[in-house]
N, C-alpha and C. Protein backbone atom coordinates (compact mmCIF):
# COMPACT_ATOMS: atom_id res chain seq x y z
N UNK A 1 8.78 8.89 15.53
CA UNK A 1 8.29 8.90 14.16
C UNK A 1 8.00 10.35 13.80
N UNK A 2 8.65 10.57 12.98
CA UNK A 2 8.31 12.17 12.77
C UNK A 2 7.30 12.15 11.69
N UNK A 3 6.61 13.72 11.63
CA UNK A 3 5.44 13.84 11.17
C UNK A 3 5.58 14.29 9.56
N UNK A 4 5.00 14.29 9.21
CA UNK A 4 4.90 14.56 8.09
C UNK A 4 3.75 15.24 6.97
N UNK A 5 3.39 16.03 6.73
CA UNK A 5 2.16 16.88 6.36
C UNK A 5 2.21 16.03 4.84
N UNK A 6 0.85 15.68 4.52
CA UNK A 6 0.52 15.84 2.81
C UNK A 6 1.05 16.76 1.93
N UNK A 7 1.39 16.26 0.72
CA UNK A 7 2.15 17.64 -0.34
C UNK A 7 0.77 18.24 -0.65
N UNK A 8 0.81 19.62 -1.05
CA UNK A 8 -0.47 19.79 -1.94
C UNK A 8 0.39 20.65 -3.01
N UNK A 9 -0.14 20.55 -4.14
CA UNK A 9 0.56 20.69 -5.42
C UNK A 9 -0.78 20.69 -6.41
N UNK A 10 -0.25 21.29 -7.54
CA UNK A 10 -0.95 21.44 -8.50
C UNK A 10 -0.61 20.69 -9.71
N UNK A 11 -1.67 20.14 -10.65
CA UNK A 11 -1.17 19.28 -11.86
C UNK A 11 -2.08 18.51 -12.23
N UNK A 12 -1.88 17.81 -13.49
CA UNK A 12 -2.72 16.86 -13.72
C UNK A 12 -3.08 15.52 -12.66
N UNK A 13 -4.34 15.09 -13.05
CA UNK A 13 -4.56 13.56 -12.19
C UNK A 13 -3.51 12.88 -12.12
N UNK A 14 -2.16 12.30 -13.03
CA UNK A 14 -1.50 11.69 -12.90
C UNK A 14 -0.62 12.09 -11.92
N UNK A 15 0.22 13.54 -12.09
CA UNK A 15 0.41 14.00 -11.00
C UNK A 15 0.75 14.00 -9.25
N UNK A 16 -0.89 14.43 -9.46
CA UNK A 16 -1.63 14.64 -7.92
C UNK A 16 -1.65 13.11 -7.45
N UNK A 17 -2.34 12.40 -8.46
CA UNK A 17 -2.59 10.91 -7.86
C UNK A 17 -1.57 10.16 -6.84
N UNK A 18 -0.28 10.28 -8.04
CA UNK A 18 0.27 9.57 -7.99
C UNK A 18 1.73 10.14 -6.79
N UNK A 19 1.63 11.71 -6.62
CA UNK A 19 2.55 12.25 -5.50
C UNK A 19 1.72 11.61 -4.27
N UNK A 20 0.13 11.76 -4.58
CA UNK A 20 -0.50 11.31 -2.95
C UNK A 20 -0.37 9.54 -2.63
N UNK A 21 -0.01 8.94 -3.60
CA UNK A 21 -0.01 7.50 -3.73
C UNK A 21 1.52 7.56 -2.99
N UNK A 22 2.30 8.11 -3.36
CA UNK A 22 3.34 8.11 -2.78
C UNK A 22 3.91 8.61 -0.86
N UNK A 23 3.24 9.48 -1.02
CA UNK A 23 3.24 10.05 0.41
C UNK A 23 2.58 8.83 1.45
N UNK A 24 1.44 8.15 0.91
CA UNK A 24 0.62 7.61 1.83
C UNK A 24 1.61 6.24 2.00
N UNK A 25 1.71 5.95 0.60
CA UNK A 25 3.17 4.87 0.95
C UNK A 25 4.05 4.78 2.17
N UNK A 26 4.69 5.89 2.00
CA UNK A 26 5.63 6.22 2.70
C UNK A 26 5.43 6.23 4.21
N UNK A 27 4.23 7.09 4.58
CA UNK A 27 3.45 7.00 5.83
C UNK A 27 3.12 5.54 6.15
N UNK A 28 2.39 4.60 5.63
CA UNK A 28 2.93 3.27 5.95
C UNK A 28 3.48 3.27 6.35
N UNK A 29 4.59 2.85 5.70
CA UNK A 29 5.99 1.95 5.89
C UNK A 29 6.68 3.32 7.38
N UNK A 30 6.83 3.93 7.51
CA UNK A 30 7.54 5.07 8.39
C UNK A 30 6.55 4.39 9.97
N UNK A 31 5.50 4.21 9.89
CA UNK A 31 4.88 3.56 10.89
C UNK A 31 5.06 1.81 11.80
N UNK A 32 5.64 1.62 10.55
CA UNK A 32 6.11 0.66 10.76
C UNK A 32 7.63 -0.20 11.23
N UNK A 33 8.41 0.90 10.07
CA UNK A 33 9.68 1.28 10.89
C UNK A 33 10.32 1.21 12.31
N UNK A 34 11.31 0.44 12.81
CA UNK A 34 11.51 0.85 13.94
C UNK A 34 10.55 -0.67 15.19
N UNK A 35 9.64 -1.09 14.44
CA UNK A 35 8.96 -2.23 15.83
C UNK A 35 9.46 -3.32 15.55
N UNK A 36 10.07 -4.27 16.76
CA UNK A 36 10.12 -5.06 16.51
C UNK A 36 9.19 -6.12 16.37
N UNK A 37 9.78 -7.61 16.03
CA UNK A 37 9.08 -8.81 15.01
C UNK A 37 8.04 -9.19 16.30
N UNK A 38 8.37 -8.87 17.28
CA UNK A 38 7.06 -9.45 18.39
C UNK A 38 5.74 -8.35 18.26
N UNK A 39 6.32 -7.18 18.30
CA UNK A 39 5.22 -6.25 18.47
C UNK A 39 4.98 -6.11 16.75
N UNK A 40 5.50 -6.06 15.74
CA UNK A 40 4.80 -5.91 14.30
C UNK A 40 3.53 -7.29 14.19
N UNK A 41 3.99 -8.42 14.58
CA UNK A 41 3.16 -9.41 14.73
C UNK A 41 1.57 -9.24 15.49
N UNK A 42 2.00 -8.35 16.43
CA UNK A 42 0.55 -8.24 17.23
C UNK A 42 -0.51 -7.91 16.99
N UNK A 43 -1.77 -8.50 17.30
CA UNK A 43 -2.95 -8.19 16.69
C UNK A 43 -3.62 -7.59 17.46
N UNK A 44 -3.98 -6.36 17.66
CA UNK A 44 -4.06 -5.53 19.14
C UNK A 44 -5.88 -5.75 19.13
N UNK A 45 -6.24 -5.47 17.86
CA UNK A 45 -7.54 -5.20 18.08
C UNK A 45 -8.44 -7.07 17.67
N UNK A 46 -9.39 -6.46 17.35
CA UNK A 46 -10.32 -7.71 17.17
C UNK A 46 -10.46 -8.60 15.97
N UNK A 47 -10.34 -7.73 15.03
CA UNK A 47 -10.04 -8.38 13.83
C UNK A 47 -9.00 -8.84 12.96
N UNK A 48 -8.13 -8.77 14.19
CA UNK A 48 -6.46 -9.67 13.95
C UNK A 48 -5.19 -8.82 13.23
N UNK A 49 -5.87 -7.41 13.18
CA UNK A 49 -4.94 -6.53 11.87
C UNK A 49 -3.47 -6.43 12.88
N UNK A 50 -2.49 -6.32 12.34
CA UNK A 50 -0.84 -6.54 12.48
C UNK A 50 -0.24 -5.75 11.92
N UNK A 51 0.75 -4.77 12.17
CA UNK A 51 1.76 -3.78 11.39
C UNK A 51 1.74 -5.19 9.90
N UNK A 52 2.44 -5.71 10.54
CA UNK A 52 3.15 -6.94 9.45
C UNK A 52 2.30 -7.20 8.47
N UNK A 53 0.56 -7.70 8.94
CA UNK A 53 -0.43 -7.97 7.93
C UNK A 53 -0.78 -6.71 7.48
N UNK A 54 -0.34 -5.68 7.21
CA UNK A 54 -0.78 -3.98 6.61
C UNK A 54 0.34 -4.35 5.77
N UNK A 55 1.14 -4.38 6.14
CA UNK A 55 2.56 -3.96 5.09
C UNK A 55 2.51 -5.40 3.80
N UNK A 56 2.53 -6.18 4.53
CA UNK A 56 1.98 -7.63 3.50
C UNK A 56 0.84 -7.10 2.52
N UNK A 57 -0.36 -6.83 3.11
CA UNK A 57 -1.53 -6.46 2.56
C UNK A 57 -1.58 -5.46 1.43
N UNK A 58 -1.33 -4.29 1.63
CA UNK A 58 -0.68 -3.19 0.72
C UNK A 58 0.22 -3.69 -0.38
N UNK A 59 1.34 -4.79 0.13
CA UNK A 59 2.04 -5.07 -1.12
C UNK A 59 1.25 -5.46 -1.75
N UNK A 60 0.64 -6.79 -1.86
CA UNK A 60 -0.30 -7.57 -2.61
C UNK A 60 -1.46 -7.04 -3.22
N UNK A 61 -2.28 -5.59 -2.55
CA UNK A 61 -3.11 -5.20 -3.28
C UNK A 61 -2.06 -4.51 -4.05
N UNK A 62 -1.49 -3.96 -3.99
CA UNK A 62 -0.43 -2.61 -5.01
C UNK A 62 -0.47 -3.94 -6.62
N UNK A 63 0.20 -5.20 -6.12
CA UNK A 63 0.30 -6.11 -7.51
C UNK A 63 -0.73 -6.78 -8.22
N UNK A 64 -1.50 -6.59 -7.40
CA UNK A 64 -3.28 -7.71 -7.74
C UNK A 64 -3.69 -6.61 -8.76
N UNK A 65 -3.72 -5.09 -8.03
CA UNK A 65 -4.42 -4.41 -9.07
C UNK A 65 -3.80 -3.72 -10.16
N UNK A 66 -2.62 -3.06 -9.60
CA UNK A 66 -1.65 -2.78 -11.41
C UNK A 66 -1.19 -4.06 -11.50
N UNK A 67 -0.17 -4.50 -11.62
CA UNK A 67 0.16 -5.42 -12.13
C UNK A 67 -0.56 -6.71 -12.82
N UNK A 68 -1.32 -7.36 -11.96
CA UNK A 68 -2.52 -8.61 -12.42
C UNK A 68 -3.98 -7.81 -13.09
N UNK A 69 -3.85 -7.24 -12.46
CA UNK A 69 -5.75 -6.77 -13.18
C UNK A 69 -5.62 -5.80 -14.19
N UNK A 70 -4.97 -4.27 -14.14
CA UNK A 70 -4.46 -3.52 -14.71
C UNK A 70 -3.87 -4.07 -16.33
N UNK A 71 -2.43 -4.48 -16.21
CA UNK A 71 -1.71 -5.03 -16.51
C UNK A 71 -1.80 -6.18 -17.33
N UNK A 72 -2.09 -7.51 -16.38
CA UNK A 72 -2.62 -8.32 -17.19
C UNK A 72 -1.89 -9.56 -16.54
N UNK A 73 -0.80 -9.33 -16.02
CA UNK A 73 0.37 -9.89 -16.14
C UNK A 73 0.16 -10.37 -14.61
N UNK A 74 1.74 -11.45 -14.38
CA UNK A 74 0.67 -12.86 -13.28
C UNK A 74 1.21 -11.82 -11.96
N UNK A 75 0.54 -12.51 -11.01
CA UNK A 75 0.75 -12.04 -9.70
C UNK A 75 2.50 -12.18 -9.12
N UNK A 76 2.59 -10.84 -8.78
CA UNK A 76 4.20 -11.38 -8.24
C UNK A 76 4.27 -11.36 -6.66
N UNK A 77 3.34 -10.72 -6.12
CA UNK A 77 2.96 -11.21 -4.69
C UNK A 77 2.35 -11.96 -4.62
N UNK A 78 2.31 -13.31 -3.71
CA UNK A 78 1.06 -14.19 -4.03
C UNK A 78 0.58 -13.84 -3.16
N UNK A 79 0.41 -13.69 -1.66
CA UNK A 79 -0.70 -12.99 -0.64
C UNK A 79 -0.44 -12.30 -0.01
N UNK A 80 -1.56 -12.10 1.18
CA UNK A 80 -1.01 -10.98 2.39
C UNK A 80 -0.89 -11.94 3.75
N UNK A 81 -1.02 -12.76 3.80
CA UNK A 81 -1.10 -14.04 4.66
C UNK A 81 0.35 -13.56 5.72
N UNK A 82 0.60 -13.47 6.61
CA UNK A 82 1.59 -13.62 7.51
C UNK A 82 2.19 -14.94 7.71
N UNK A 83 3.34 -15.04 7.09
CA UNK A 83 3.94 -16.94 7.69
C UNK A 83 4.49 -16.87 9.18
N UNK A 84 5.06 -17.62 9.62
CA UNK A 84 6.32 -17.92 10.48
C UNK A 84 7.58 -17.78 10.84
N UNK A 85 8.16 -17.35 9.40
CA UNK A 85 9.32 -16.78 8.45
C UNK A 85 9.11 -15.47 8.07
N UNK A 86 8.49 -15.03 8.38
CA UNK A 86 8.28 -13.59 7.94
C UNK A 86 8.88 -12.07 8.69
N UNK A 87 9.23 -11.63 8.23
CA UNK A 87 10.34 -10.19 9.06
C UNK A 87 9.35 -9.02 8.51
N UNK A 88 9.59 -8.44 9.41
CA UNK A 88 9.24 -6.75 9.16
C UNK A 88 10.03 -5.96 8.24
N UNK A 89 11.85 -6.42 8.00
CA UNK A 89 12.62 -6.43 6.99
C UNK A 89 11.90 -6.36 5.62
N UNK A 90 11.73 -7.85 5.81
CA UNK A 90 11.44 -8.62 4.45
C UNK A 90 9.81 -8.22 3.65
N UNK A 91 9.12 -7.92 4.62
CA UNK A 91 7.59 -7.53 4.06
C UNK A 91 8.33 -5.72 3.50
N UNK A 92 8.58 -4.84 4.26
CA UNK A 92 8.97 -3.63 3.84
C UNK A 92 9.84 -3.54 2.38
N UNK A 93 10.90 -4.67 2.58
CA UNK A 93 11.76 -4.68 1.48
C UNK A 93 10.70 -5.23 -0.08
N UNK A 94 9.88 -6.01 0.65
CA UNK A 94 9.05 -5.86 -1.20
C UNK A 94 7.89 -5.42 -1.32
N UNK A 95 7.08 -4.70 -0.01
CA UNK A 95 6.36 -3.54 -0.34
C UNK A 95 7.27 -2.41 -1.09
N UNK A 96 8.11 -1.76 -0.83
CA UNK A 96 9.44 -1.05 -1.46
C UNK A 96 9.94 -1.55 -3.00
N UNK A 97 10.23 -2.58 -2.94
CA UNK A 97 10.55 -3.55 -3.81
C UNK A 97 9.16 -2.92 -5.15
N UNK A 98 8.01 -3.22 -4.39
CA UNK A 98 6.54 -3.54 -5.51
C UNK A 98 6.57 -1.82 -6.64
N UNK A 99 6.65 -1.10 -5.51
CA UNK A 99 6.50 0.34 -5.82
C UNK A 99 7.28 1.08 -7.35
N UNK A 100 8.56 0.07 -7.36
CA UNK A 100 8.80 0.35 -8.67
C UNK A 100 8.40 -0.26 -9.71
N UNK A 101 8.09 -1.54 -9.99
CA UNK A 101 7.55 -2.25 -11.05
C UNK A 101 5.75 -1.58 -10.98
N UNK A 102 5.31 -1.38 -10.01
CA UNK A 102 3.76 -0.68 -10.17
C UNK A 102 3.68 0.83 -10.70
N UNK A 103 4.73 1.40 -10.64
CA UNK A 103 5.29 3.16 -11.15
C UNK A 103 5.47 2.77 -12.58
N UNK A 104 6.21 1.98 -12.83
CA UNK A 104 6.60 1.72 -14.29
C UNK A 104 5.52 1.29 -15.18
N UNK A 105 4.26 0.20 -14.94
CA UNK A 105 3.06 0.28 -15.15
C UNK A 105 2.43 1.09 -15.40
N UNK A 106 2.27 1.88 -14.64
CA UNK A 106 1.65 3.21 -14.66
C UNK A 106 1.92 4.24 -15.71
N UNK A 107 3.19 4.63 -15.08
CA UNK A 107 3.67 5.36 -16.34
C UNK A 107 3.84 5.58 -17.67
N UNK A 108 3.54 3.78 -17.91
CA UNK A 108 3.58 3.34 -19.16
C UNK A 108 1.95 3.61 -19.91
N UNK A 109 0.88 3.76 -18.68
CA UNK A 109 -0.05 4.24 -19.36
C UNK A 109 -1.08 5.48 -19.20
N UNK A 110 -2.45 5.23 -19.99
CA UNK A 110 -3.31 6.23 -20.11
C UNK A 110 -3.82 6.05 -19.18
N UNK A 111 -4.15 7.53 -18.13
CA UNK A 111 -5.12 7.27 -17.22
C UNK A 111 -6.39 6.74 -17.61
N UNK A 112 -7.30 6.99 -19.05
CA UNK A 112 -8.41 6.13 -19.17
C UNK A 112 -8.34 4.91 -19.62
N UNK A 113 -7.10 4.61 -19.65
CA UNK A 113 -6.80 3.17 -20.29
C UNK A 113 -7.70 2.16 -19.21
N UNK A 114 -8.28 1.39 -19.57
CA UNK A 114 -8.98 0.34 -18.64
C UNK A 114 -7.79 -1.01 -18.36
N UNK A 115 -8.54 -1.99 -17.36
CA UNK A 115 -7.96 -2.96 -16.57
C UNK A 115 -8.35 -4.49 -18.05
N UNK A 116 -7.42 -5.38 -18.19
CA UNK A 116 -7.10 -6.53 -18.76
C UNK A 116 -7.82 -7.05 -18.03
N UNK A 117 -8.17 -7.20 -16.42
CA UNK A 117 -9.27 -8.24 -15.93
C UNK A 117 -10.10 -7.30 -14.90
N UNK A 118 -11.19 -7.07 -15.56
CA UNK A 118 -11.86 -6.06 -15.41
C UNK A 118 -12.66 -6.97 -14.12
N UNK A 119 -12.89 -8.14 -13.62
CA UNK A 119 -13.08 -8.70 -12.69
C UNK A 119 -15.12 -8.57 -13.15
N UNK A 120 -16.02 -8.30 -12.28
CA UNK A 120 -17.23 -8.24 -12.82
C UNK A 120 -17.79 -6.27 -12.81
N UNK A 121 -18.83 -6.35 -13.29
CA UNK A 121 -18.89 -5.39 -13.83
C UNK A 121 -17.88 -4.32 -14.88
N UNK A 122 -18.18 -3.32 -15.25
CA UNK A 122 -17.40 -2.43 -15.79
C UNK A 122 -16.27 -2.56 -15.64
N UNK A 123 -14.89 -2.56 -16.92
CA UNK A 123 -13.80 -2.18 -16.16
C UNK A 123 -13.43 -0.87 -15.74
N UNK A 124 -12.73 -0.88 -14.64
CA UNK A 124 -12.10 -0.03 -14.36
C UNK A 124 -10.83 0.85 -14.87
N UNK A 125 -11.04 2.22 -14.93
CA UNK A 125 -9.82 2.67 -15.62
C UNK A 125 -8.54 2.82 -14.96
N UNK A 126 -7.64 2.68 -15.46
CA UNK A 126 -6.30 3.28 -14.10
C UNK A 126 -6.30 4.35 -13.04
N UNK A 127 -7.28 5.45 -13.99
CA UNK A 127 -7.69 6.24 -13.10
C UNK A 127 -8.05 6.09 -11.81
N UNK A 128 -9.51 5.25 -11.95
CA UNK A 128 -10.12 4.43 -10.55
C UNK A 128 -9.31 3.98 -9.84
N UNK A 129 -8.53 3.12 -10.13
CA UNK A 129 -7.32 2.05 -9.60
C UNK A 129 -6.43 3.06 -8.67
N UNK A 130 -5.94 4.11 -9.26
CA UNK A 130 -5.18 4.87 -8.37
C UNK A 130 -5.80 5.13 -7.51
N UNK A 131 -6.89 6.18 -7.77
CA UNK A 131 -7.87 6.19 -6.61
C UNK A 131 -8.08 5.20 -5.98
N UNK A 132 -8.27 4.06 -5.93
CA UNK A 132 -8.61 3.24 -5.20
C UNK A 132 -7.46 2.72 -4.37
N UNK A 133 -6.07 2.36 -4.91
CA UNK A 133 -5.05 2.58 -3.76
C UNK A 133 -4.98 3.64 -3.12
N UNK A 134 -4.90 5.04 -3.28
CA UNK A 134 -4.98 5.93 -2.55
C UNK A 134 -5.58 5.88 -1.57
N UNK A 135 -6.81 5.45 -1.45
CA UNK A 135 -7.72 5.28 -0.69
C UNK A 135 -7.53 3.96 0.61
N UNK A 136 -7.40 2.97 -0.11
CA UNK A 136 -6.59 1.73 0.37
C UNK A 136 -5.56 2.14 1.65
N UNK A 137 -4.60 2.71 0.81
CA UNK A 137 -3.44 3.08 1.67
C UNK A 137 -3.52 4.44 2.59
N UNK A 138 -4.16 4.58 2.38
CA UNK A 138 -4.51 5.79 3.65
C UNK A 138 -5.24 5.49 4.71
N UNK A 139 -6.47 4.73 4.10
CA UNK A 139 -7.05 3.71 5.49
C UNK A 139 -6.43 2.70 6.01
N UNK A 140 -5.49 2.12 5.13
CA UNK A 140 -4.23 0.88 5.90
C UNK A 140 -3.69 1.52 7.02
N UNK A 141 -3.29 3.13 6.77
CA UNK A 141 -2.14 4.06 7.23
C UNK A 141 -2.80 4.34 8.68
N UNK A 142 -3.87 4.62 8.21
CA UNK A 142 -4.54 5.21 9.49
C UNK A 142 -4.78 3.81 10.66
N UNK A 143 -4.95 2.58 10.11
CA UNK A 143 -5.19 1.43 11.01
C UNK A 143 -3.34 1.43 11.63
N UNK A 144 -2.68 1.70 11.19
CA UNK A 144 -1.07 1.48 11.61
C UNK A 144 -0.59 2.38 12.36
N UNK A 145 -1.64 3.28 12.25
CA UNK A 145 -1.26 4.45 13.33
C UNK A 145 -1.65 4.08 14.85
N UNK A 146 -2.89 3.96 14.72
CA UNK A 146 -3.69 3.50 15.83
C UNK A 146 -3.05 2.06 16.43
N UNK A 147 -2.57 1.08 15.43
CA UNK A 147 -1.76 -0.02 16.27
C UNK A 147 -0.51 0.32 16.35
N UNK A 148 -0.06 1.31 16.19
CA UNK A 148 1.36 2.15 16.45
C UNK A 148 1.67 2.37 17.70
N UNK A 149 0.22 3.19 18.05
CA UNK A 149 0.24 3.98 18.80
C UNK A 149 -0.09 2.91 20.64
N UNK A 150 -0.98 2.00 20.35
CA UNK A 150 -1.39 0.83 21.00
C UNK A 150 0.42 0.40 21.19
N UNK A 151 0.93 0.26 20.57
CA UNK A 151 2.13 -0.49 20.64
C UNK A 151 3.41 0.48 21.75
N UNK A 152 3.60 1.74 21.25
CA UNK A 152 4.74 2.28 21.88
C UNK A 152 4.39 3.89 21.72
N UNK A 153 2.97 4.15 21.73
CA UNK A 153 2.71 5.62 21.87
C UNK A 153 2.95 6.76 20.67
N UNK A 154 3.64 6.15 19.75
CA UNK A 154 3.83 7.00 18.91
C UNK A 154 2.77 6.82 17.24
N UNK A 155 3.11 8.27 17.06
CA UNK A 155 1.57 8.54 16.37
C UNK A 155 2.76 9.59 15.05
N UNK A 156 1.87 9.97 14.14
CA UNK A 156 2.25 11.22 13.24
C UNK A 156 1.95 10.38 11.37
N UNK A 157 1.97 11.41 11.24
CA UNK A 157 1.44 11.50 9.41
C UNK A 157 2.95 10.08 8.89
């Protein structure tokens, strides 16, 4: 797995946000890459986390929050649940898949534009939301490293 350093760049929030939303993406899925369906399945540690349930997980938050909450509009992931039927293929291909219909969202709006289901309290602006995947997916990233690494030794950004 080769490594890969953070961009650092200059620019507006949308920008910055959204190059680091991307990188951390990517770091995901690059971690994941490459294991097979026995070892993506494995739950190394205690609280059952799985390459497979990260990459599931990430999709579904990426659509819950632009797409359904953001947005407005219905869920096109319905969970992060791991089936029986499920490939390391097939979770990557619509985490991948999600990334463009959630870009296009985005793009389409104002960073202070607020969320259609603001859920309780305050809504949140897109702003937050990015931040808050950012955040999401970097701590997903970092749990995929560590069961990466549990799995076949390999580690990197």
């Amino acid at each position: 797995m080769a490594d890969s350093s953070p961009p650092r760049l200059d620019g507006d929030d949308r920008r910055i946000l959204g190059t680091l939303l991307r990188y951390e993406r990517e770091s995901l899925a690059r971690k994941v890459d490459g294991v097979d369906e026995w070892d993506a399945r494995r739950a190394l540690v205690p609280s059952g986390t799985s390459l497979l349930w990260l990459v599931r997980h990430m999709a579904w938050v990426e659509s819950w929050w632009v797409e359904v909450r953001f947005a407005g509009r219905g869920a096109v992931v319905a969970d992060d649940e791991v089936g029986p039927d499920d490939t390391v293929t097939a979770a990557l291909d619509a985490y991948r898949s999600g990334w463009s219909r959630v870009d296009s969202v985005i793009e389409g709006a104002d960073l202070d534009d607020v969320c259609r289901d603001p859920g309780s309290g305050p809504p949140p602006t897109l702003r937050w939301v990015l931040a808050h995947l950012l955040q999401e997916t970097a701590r997903h990233a970092g749990h995929a490293d560590i069961l990466r690494e549990q799995i076949d030794g390999l580690t990197g950004r």
